[in-house]
C-alpha atoms as a PDB file:
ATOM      1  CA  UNK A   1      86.281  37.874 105.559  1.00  0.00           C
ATOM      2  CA  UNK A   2      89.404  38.789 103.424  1.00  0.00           C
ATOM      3  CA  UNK A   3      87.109  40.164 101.067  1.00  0.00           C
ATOM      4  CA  UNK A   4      85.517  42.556 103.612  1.00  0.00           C
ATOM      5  CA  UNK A   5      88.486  43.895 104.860  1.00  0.00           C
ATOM      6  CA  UNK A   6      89.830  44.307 101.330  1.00  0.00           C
ATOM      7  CA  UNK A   7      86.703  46.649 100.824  1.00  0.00           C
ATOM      8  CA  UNK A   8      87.142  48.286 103.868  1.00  0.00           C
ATOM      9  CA  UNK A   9      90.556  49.389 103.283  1.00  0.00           C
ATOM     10  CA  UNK A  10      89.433  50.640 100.160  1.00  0.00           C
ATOM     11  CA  UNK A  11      86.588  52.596 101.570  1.00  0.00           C
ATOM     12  CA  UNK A  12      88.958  54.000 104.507  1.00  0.00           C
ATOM     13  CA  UNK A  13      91.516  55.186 101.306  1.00  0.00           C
ATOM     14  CA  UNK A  14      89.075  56.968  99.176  1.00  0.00           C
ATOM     15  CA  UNK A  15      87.911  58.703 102.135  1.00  0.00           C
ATOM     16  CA  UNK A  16      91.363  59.967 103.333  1.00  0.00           C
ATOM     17  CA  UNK A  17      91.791  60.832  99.728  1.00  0.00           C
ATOM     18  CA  UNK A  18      88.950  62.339  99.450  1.00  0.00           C
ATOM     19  CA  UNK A  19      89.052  64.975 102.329  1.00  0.00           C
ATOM     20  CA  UNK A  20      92.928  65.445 101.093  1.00  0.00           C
ATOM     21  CA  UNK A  21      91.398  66.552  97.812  1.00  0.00           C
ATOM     22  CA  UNK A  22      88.974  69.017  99.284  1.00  0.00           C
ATOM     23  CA  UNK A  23      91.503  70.595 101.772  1.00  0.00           C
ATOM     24  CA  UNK A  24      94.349  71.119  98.574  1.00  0.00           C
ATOM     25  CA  UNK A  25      90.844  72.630  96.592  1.00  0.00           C
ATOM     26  CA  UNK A  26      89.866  74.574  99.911  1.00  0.00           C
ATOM     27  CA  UNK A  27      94.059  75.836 100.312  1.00  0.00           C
ATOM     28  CA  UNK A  28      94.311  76.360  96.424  1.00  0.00           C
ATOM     29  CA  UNK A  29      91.216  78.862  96.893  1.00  0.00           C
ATOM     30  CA  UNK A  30      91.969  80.514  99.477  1.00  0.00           C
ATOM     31  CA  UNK A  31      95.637  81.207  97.962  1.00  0.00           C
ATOM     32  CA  UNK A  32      94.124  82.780  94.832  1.00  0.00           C
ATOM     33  CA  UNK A  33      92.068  85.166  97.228  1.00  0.00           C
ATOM     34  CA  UNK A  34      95.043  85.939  98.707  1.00  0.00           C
ATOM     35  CA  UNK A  35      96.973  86.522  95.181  1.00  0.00           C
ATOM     36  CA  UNK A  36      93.966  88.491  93.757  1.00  0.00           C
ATOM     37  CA  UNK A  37      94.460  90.727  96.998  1.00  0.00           C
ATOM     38  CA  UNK A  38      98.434  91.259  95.895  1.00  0.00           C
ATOM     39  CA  UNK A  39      98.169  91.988  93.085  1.00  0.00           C
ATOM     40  CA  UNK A  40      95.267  94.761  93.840  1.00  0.00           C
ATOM     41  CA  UNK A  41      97.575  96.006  96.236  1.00  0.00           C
ATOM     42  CA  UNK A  42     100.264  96.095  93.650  1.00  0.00           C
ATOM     43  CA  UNK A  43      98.043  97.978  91.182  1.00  0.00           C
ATOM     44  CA  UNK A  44      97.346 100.425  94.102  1.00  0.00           C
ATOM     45  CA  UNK A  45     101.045 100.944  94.768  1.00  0.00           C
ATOM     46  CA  UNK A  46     101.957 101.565  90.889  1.00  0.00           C
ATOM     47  CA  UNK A  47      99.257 104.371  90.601  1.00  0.00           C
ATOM     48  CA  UNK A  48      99.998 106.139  94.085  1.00  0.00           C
ATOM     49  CA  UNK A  49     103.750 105.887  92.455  1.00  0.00           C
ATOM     50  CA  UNK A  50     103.140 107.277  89.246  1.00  0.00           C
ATOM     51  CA  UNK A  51     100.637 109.778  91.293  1.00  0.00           C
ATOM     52  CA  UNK A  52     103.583 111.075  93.320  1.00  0.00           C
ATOM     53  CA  UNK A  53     106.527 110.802  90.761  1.00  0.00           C
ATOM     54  CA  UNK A  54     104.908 113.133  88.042  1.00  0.00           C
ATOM     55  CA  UNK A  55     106.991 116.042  87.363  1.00  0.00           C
ATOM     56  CA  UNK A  56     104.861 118.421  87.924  1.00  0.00           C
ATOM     57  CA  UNK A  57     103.809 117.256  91.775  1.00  0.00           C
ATOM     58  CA  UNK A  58     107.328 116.700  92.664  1.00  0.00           C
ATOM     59  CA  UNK A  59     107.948 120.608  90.807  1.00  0.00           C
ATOM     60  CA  UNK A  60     105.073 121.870  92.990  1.00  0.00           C
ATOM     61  CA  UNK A  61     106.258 120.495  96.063  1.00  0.00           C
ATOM     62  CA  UNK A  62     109.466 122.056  95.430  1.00  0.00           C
ATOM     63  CA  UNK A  63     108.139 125.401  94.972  1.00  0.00           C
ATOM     64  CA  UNK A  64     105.334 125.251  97.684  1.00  0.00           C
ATOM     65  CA  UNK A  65     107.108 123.724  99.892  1.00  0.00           C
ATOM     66  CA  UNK A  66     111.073 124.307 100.164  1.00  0.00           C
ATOM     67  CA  UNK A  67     110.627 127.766  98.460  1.00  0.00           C
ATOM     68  CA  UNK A  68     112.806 126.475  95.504  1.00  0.00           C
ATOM     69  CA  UNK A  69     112.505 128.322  91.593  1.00  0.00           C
ATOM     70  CA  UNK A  70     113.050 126.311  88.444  1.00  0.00           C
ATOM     71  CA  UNK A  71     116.630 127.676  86.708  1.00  0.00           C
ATOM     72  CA  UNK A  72     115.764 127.837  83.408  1.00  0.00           C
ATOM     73  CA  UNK A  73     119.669 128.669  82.357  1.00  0.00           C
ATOM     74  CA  UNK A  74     122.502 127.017  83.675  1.00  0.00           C
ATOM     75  CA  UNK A  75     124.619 129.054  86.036  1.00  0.00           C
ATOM     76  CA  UNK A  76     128.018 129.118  84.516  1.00  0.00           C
ATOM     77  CA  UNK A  77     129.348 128.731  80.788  1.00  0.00           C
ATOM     78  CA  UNK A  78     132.712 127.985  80.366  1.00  0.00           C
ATOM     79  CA  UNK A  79     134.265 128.069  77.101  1.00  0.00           C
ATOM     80  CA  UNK A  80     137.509 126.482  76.220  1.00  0.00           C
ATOM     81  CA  UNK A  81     139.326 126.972  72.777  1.00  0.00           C
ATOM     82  CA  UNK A  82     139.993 123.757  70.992  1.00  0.00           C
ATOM     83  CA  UNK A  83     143.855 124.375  70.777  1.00  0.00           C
ATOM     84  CA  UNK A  84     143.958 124.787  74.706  1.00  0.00           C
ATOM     85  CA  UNK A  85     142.446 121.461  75.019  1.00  0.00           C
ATOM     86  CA  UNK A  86     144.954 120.078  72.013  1.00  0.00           C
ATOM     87  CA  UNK A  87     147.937 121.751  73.667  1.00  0.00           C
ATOM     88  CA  UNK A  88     147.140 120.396  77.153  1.00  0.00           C
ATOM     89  CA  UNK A  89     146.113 116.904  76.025  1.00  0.00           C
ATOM     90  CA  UNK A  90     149.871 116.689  74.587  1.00  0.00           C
ATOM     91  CA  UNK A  91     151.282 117.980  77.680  1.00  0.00           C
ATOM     92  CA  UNK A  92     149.864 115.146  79.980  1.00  0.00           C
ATOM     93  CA  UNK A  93     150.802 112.281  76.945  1.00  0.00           C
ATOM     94  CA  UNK A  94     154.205 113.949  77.572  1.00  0.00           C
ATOM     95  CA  UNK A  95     154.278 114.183  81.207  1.00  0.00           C
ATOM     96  CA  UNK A  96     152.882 110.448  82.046  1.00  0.00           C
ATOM     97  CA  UNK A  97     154.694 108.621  79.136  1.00  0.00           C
END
């Protein structure tokens, strides 16, 4: 009788072990699906990004539509002798020492 229910407890555990196994391997597949679809999406994202960020859509976008030109030269040039910047370097050293 001992040995009976011995077996039977046995039985019940492999069972329940059993169908634990098979859910983790059912869960574990269906989170790879699930990862496979990220990182497709992912991919997706990167090339629409790289799609969009070029220079030359984001220049043509510009120009088509908010009317803007390229400036090719900056707008203003301002030169500044070397003993002006000298001369006014000592001033402040004076002034805040």
């Amino acid at each position: 009788m001992f040995l009976l229910l011995v077996i039977t407890a046995l039985v019940l555990i492999s069972v329940g072990l059993r169908l634990k196994y098979e859910e983790s391997v059912r869960t574990k597949v269906e989170l790879q699906k699930i990862l496979k679809s990220e990182r497709t999406k992912k991919v997706n994202l990167v090339a629409n990004y790289q799609m969009v960020a070029a220079e030359d859509v984001i220049t043509l976008s510009a120009k088509n539509d908010l009317g803007m030109i390229k400036n090719s030269e900056p707008g203003y040039k301002i030169t500044v002798s070397k003993d002006k910047i000298e001369e006014l370097s000592q001033l402040l050293k004076e002034k805040y020492d």
